[in-house]
PDB file of N, CA and C in Angstrom:
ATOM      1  N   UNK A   1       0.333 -14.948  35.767  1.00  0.00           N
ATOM      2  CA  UNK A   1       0.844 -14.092  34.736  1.00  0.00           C
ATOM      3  C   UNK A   1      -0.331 -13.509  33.952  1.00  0.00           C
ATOM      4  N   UNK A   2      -0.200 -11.993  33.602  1.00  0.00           N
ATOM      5  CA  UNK A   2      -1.227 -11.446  32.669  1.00  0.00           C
ATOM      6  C   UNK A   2      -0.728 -11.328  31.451  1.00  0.00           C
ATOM      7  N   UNK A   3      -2.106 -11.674  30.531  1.00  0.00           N
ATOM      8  CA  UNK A   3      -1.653 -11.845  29.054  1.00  0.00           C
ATOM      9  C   UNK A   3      -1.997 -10.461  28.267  1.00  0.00           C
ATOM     10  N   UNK A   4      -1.248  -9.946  27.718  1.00  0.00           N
ATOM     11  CA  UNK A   4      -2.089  -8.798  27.462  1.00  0.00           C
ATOM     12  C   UNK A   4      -2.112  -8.745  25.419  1.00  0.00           C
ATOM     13  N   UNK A   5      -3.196  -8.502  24.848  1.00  0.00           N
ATOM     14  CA  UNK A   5      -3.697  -8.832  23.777  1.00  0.00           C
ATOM     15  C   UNK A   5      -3.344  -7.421  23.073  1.00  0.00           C
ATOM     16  N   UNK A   6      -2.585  -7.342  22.212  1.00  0.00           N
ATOM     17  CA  UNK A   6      -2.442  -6.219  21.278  1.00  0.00           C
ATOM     18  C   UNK A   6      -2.629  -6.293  19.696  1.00  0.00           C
ATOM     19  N   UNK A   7      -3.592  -5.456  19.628  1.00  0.00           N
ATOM     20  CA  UNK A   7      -4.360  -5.865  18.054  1.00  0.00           C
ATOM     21  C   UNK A   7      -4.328  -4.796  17.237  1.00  0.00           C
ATOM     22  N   UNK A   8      -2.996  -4.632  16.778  1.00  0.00           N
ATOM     23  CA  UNK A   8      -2.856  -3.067  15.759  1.00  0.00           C
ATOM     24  C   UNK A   8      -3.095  -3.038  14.325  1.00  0.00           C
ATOM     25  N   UNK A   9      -3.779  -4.373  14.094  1.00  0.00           N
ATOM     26  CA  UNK A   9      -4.101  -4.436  12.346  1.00  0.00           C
ATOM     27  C   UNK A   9      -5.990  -4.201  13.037  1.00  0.00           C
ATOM     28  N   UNK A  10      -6.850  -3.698  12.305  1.00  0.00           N
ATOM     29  CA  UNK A  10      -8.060  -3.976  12.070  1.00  0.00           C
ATOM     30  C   UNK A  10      -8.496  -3.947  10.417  1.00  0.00           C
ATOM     31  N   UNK A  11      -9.655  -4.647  10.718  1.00  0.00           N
ATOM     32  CA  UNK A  11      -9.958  -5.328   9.318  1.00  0.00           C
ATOM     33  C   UNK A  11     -11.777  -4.056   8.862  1.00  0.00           C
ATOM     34  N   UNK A  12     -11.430  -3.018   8.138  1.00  0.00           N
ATOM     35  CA  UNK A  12     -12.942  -2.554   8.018  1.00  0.00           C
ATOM     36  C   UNK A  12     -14.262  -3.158   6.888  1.00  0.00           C
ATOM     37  N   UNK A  13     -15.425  -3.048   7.124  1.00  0.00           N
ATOM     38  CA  UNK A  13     -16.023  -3.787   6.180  1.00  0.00           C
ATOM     39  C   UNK A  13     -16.093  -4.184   5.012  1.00  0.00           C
ATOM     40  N   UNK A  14     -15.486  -3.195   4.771  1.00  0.00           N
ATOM     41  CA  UNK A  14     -15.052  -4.442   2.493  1.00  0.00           C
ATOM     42  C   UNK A  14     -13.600  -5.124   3.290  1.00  0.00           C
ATOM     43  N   UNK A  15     -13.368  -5.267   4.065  1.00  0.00           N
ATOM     44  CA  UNK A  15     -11.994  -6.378   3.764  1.00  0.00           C
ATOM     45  C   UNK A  15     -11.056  -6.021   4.244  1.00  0.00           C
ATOM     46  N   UNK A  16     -10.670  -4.461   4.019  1.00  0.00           N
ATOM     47  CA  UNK A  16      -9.416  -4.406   4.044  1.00  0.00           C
ATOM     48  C   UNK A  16      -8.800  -3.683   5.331  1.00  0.00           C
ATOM     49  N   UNK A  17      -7.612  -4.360   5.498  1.00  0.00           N
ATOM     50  CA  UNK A  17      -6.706  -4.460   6.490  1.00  0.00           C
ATOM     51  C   UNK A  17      -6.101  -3.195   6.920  1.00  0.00           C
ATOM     52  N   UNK A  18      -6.258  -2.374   7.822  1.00  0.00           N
ATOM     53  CA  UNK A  18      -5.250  -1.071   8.007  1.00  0.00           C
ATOM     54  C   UNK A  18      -4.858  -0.881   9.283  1.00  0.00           C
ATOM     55  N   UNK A  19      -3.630  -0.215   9.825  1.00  0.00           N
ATOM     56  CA  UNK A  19      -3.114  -0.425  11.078  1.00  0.00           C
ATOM     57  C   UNK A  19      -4.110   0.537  11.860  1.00  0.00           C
ATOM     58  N   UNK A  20      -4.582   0.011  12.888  1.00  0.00           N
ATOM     59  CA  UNK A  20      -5.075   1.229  13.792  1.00  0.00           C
ATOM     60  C   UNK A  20      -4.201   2.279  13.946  1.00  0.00           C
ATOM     61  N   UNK A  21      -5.272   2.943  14.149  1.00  0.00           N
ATOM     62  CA  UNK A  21      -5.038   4.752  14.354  1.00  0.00           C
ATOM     63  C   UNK A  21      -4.292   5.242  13.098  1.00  0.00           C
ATOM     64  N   UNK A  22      -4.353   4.929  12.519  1.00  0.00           N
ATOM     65  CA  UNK A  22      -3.664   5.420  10.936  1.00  0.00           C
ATOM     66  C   UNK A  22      -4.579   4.995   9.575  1.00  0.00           C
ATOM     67  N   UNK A  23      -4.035   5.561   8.699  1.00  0.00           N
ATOM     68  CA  UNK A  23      -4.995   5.294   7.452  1.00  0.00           C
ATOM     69  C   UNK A  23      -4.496   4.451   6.480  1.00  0.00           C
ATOM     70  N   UNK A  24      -2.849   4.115   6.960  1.00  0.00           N
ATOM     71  CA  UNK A  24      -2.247   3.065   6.481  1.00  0.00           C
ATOM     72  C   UNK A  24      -2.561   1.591   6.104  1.00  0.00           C
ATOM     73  N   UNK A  25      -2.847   1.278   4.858  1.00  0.00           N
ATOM     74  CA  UNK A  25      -3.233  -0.257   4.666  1.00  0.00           C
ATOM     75  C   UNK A  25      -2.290  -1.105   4.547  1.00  0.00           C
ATOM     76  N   UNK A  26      -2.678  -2.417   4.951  1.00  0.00           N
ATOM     77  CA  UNK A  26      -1.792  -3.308   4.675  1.00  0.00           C
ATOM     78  C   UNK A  26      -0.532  -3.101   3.515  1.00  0.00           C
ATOM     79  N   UNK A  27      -2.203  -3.427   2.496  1.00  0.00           N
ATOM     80  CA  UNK A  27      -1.855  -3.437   1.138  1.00  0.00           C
ATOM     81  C   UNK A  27      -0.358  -2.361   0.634  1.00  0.00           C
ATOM     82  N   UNK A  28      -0.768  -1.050   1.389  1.00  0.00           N
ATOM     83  CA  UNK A  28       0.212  -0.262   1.179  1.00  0.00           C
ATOM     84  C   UNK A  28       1.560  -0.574   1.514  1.00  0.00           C
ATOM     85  N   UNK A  29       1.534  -0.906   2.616  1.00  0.00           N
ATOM     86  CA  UNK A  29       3.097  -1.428   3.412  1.00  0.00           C
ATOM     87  C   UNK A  29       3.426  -2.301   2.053  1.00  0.00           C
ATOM     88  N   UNK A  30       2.692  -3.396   1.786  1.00  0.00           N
ATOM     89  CA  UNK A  30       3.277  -4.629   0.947  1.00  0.00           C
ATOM     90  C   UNK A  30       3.615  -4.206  -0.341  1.00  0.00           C
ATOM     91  N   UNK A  31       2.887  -3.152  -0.653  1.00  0.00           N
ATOM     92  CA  UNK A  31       3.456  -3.003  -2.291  1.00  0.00           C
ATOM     93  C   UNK A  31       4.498  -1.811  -2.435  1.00  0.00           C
ATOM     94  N   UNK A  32       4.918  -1.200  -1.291  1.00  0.00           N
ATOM     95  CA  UNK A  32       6.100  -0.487  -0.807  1.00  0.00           C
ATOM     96  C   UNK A  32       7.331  -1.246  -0.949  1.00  0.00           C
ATOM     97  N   UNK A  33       6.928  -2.381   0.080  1.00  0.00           N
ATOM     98  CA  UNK A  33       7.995  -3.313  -0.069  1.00  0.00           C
ATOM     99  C   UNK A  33       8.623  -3.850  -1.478  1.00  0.00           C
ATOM    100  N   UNK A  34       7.571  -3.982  -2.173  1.00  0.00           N
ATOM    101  CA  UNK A  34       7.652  -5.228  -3.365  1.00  0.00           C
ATOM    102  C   UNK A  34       8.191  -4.057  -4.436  1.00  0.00           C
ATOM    103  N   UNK A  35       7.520  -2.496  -4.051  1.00  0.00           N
ATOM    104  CA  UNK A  35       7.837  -1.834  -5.809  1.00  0.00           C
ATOM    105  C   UNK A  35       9.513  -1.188  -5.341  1.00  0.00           C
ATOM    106  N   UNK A  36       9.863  -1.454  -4.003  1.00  0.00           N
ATOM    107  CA  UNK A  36      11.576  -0.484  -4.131  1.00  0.00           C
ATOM    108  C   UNK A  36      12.783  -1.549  -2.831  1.00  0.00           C
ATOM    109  N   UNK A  37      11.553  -2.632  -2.521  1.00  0.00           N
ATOM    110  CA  UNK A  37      12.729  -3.750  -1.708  1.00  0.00           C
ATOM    111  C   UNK A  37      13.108  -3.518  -0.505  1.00  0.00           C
ATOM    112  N   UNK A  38      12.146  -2.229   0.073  1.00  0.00           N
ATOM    113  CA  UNK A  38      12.424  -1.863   1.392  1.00  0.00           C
ATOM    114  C   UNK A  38      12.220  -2.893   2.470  1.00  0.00           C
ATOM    115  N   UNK A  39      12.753  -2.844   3.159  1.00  0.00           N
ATOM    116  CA  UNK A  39      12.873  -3.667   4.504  1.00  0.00           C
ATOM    117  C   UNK A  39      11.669  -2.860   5.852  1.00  0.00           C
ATOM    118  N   UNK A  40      11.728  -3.562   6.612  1.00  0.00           N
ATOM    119  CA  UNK A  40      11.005  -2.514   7.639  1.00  0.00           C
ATOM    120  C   UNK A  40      11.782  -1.154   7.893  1.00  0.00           C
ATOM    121  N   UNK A  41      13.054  -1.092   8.018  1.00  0.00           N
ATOM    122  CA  UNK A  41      13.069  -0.104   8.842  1.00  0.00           C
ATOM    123  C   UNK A  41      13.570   1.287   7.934  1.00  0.00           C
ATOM    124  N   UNK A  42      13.611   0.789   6.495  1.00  0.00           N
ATOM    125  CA  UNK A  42      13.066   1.356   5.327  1.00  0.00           C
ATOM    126  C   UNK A  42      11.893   1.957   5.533  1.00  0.00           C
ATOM    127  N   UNK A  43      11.194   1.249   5.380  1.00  0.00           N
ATOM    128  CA  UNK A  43       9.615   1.891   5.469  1.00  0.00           C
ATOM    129  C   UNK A  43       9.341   2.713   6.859  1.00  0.00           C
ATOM    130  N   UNK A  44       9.974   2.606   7.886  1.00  0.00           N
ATOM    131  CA  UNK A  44       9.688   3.037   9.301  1.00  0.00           C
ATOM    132  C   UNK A  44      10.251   4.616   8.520  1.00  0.00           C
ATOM    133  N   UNK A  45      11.554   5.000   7.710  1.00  0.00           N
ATOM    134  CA  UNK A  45      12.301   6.396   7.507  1.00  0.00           C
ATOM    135  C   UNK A  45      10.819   6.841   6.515  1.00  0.00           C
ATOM    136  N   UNK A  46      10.203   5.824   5.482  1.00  0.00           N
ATOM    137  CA  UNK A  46       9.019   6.659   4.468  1.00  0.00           C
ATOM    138  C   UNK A  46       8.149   6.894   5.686  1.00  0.00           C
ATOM    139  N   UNK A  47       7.420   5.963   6.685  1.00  0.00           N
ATOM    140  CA  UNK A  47       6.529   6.461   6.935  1.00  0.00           C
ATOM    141  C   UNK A  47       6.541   6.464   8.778  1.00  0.00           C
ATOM    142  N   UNK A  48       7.371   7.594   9.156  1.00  0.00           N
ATOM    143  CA  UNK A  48       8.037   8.142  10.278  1.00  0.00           C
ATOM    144  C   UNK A  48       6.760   7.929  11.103  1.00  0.00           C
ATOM    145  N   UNK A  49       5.511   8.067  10.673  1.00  0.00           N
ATOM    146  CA  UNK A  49       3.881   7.949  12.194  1.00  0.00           C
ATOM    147  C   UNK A  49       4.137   6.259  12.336  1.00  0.00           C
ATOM    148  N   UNK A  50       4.736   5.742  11.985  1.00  0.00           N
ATOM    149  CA  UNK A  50       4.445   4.449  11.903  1.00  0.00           C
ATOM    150  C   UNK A  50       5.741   3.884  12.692  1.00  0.00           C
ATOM    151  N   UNK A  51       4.938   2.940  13.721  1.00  0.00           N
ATOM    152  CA  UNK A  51       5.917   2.323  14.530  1.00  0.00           C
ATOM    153  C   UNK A  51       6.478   0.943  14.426  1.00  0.00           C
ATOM    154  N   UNK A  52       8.200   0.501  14.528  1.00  0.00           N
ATOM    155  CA  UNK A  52       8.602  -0.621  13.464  1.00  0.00           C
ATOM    156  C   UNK A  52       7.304  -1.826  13.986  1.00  0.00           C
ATOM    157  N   UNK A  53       6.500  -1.735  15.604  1.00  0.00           N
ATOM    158  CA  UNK A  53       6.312  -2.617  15.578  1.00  0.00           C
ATOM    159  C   UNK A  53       4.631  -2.527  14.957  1.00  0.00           C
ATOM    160  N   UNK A  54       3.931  -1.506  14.646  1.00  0.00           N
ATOM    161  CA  UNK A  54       3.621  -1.570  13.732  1.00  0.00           C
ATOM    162  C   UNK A  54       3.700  -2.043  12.146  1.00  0.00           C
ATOM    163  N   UNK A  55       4.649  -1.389  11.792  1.00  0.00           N
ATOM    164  CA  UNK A  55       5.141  -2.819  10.301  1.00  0.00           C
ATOM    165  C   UNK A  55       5.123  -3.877  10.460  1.00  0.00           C
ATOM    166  N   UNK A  56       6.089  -3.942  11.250  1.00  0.00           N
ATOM    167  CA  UNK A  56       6.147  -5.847  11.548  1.00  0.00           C
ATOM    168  C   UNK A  56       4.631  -6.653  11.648  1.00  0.00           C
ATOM    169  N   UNK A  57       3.913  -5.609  12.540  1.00  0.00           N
ATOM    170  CA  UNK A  57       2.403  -6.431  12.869  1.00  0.00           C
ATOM    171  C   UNK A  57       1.968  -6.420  10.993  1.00  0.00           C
ATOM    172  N   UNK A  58       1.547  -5.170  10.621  1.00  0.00           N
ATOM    173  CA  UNK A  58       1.011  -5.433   8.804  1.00  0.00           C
ATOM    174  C   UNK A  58       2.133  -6.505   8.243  1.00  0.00           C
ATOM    175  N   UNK A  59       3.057  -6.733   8.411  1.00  0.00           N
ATOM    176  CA  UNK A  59       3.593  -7.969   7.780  1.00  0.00           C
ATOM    177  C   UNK A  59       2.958  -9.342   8.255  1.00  0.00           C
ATOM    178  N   UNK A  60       2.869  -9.290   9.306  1.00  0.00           N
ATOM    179  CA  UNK A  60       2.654 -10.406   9.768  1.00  0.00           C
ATOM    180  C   UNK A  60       1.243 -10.839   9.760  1.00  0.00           C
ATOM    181  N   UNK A  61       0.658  -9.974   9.613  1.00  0.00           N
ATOM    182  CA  UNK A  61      -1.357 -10.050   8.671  1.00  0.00           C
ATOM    183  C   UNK A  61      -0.960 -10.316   7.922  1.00  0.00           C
ATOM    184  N   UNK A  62      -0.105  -9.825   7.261  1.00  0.00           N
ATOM    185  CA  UNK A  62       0.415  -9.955   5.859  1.00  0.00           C
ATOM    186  C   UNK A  62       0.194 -11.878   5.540  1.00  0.00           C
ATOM    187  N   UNK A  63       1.575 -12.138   6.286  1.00  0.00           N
ATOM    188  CA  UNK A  63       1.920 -13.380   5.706  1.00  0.00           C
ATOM    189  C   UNK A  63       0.853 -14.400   6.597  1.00  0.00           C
ATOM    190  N   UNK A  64      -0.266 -14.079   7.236  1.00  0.00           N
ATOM    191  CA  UNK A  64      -0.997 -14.549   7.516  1.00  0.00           C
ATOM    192  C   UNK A  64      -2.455 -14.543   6.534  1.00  0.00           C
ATOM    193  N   UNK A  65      -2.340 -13.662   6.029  1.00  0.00           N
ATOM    194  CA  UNK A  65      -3.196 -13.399   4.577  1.00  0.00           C
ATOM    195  C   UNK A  65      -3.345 -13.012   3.691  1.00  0.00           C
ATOM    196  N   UNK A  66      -2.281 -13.876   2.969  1.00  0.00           N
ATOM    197  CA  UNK A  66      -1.358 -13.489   1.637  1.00  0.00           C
ATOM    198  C   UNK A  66      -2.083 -13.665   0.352  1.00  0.00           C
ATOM    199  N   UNK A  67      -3.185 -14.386   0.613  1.00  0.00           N
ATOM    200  CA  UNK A  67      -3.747 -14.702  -0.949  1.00  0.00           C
ATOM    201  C   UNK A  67      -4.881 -13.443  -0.500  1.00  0.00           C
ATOM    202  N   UNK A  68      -5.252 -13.041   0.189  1.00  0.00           N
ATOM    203  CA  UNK A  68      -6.620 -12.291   0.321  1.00  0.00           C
ATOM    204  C   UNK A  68      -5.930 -10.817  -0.208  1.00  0.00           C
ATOM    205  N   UNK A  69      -4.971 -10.348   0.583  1.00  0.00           N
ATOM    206  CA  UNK A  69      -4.123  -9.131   0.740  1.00  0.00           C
ATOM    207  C   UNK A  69      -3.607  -9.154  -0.865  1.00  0.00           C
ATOM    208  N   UNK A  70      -3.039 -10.454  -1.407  1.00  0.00           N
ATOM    209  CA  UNK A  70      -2.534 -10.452  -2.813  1.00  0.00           C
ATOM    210  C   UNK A  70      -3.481  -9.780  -3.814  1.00  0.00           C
ATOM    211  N   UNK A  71      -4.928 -10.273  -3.613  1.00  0.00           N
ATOM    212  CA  UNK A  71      -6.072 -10.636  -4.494  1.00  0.00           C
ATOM    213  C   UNK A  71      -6.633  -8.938  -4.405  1.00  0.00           C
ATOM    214  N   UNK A  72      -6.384  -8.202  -3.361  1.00  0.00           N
ATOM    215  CA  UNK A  72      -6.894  -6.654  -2.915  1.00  0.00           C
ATOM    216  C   UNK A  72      -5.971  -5.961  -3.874  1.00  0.00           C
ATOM    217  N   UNK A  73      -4.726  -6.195  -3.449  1.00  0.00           N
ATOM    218  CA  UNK A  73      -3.373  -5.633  -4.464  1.00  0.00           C
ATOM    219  C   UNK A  73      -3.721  -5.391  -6.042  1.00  0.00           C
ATOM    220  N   UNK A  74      -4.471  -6.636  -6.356  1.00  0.00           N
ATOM    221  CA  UNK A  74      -4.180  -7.063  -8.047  1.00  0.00           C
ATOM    222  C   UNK A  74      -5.545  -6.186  -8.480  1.00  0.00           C
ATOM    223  N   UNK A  75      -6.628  -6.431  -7.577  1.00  0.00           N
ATOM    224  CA  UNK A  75      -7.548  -5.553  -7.636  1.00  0.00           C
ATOM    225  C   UNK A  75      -7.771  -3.782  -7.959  1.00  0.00           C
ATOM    226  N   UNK A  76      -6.934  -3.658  -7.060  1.00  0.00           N
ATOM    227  CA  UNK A  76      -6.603  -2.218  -7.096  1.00  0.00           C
ATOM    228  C   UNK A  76      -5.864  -2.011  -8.276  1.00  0.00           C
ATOM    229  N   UNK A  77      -4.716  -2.626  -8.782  1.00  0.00           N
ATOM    230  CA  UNK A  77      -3.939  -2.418 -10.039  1.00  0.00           C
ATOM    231  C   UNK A  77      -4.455  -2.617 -10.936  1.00  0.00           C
ATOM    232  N   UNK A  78      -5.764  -3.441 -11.407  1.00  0.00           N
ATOM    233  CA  UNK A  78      -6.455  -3.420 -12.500  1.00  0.00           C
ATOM    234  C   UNK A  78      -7.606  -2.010 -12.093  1.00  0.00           C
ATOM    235  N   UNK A  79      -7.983  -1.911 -10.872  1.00  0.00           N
ATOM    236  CA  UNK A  79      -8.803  -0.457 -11.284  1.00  0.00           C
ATOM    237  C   UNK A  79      -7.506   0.767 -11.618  1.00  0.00           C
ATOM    238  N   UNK A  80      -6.458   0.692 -10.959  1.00  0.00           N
ATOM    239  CA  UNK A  80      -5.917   1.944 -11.366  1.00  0.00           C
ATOM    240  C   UNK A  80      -5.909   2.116 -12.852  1.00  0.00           C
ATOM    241  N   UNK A  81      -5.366   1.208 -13.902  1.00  0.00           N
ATOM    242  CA  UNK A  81      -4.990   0.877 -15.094  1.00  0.00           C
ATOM    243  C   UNK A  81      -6.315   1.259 -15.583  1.00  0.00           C
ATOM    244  N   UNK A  82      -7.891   0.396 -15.529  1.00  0.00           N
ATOM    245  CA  UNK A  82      -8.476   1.152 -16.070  1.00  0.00           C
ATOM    246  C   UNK A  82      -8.929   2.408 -15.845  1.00  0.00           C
ATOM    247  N   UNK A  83      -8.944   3.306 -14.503  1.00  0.00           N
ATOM    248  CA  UNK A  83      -8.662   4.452 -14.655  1.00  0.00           C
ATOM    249  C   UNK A  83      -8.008   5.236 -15.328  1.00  0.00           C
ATOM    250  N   UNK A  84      -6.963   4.952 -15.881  1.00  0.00           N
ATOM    251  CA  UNK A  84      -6.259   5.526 -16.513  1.00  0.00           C
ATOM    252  C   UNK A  84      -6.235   5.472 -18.102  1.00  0.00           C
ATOM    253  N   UNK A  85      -6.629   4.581 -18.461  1.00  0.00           N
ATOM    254  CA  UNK A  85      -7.118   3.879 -19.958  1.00  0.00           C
ATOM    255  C   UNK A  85      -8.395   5.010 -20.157  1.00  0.00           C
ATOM    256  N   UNK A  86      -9.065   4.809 -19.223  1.00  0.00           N
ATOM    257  CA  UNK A  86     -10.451   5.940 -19.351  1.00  0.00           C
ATOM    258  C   UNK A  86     -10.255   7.304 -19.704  1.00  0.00           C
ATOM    259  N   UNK A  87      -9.303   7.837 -18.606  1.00  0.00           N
ATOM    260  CA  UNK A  87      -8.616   8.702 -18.368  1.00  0.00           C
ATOM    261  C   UNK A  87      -7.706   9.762 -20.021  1.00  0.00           C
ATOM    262  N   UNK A  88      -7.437   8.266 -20.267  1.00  0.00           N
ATOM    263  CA  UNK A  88      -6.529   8.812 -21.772  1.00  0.00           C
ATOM    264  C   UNK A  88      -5.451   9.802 -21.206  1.00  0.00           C
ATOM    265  N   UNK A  89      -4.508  10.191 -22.797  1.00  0.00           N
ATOM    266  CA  UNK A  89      -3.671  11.011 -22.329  1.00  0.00           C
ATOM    267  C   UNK A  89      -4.197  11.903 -21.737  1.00  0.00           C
ATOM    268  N   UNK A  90      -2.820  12.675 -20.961  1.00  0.00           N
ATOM    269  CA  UNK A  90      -2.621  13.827 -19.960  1.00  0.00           C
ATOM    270  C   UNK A  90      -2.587  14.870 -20.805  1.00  0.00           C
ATOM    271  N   UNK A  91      -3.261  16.144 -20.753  1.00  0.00           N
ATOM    272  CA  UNK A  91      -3.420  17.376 -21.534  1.00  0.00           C
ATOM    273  C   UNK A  91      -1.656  17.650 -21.623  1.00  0.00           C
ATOM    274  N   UNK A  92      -1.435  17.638 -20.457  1.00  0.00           N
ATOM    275  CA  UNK A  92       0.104  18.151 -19.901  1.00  0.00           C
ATOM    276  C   UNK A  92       1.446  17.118 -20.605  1.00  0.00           C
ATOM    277  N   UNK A  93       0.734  16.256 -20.488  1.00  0.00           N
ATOM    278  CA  UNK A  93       2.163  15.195 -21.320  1.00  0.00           C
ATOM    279  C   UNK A  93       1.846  15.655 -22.752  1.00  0.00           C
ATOM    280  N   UNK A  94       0.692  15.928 -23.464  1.00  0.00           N
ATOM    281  CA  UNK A  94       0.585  15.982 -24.636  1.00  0.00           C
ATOM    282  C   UNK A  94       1.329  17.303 -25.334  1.00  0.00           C
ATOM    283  N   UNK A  95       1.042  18.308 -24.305  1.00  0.00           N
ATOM    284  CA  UNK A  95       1.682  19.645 -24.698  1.00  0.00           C
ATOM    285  C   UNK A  95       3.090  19.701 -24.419  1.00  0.00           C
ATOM    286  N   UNK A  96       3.765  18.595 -23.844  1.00  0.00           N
ATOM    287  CA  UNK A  96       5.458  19.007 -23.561  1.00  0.00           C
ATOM    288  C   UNK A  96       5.730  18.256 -24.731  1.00  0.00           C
ATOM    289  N   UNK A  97       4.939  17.094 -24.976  1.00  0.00           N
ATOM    290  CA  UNK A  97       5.395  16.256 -26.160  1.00  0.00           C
ATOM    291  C   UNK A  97       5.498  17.325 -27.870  1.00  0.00           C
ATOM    292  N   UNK A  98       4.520  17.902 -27.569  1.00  0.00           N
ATOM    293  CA  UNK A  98       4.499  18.875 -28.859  1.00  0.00           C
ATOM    294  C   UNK A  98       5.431  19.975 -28.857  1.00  0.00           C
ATOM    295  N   UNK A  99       5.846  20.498 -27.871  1.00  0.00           N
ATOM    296  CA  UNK A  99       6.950  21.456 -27.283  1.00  0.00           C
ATOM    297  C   UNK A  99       8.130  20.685 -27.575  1.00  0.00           C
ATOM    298  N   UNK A 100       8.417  19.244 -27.751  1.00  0.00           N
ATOM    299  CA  UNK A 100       9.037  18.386 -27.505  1.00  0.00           C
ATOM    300  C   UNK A 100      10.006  18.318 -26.358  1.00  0.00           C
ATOM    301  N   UNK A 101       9.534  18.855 -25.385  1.00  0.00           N
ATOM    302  CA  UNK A 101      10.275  18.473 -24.117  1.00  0.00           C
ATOM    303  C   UNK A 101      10.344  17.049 -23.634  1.00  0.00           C
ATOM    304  N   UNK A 102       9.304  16.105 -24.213  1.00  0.00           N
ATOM    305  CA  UNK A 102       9.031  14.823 -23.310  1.00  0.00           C
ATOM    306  C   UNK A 102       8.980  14.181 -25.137  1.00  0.00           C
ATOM    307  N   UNK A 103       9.570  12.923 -24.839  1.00  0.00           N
ATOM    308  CA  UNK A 103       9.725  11.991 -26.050  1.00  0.00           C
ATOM    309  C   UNK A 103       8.455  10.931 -26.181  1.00  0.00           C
TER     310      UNK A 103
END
C-alpha cells in the first residue's frame, strides 16, 4: 500500500501558520469562527477559494496548536488596538458626529 502525505498548512518564518497556495492564516479561519460561530462549511460560503478540506486541515493545526495559534491571535489584537489608540479618532466619525448623523 502507498501512503501518500498531504501537507496543506505551512508554517512561514515568524510562526505563522497559512494554508498553502493561499494567503489565508490559520489565525484567520479561527477568529472567523470564534467572532460569528461559523462552522466549516460556513466559512467554505465566506471563503469560496478555500476547500472544506482545507478548513478542516487549519482546524486541525489548529487544535494541534492551540496555545501558539491562541498567543498569535491575542498578539495581533493588542497591536490592532494600539494601532488604533495611536491612530485616534476618525476625521470621518468626527464630522458625522458634528453633523450629528452618528451618536
Amino acid at each position: 500500500m502507498t501512503t501518500a502525505t498531504i501537507n496543506p498548512i505551512e508554517v512561514d518564518e515568524r510562526g505563522i501558520a497559512k494554508i498553502v497556495g493561499s494567503r489565508i492564516k490559520v489565525m484567520q479561519l479561527v477568529m472567523a469562527k470564534m467572532a460569528n460561530r461559523w462552522g466549516p462549511e460556513e466559512l467554505h460560503e465566506q471563503y469560496p477559494h478555500l476547500t472544506l478540506a482545507q478548513i478542516h486541515a487549519a482546524f486541525a493545526y489548529y487544535y494541534d496548536h492551540q496555545g501558539e495559534v491562541d498567543a498569535q491571535i491575542e498578539q495581533s489584537e493588542r497591536y490592532a488596538e494600539r494601532m488604533r489608540t495611536e491612530a485616534g479618532p476618525s476625521s470621518l466619525v468626527e464630522r458625522l458626529r458634528r453633523e450629528g448623523k452618528l451618536s
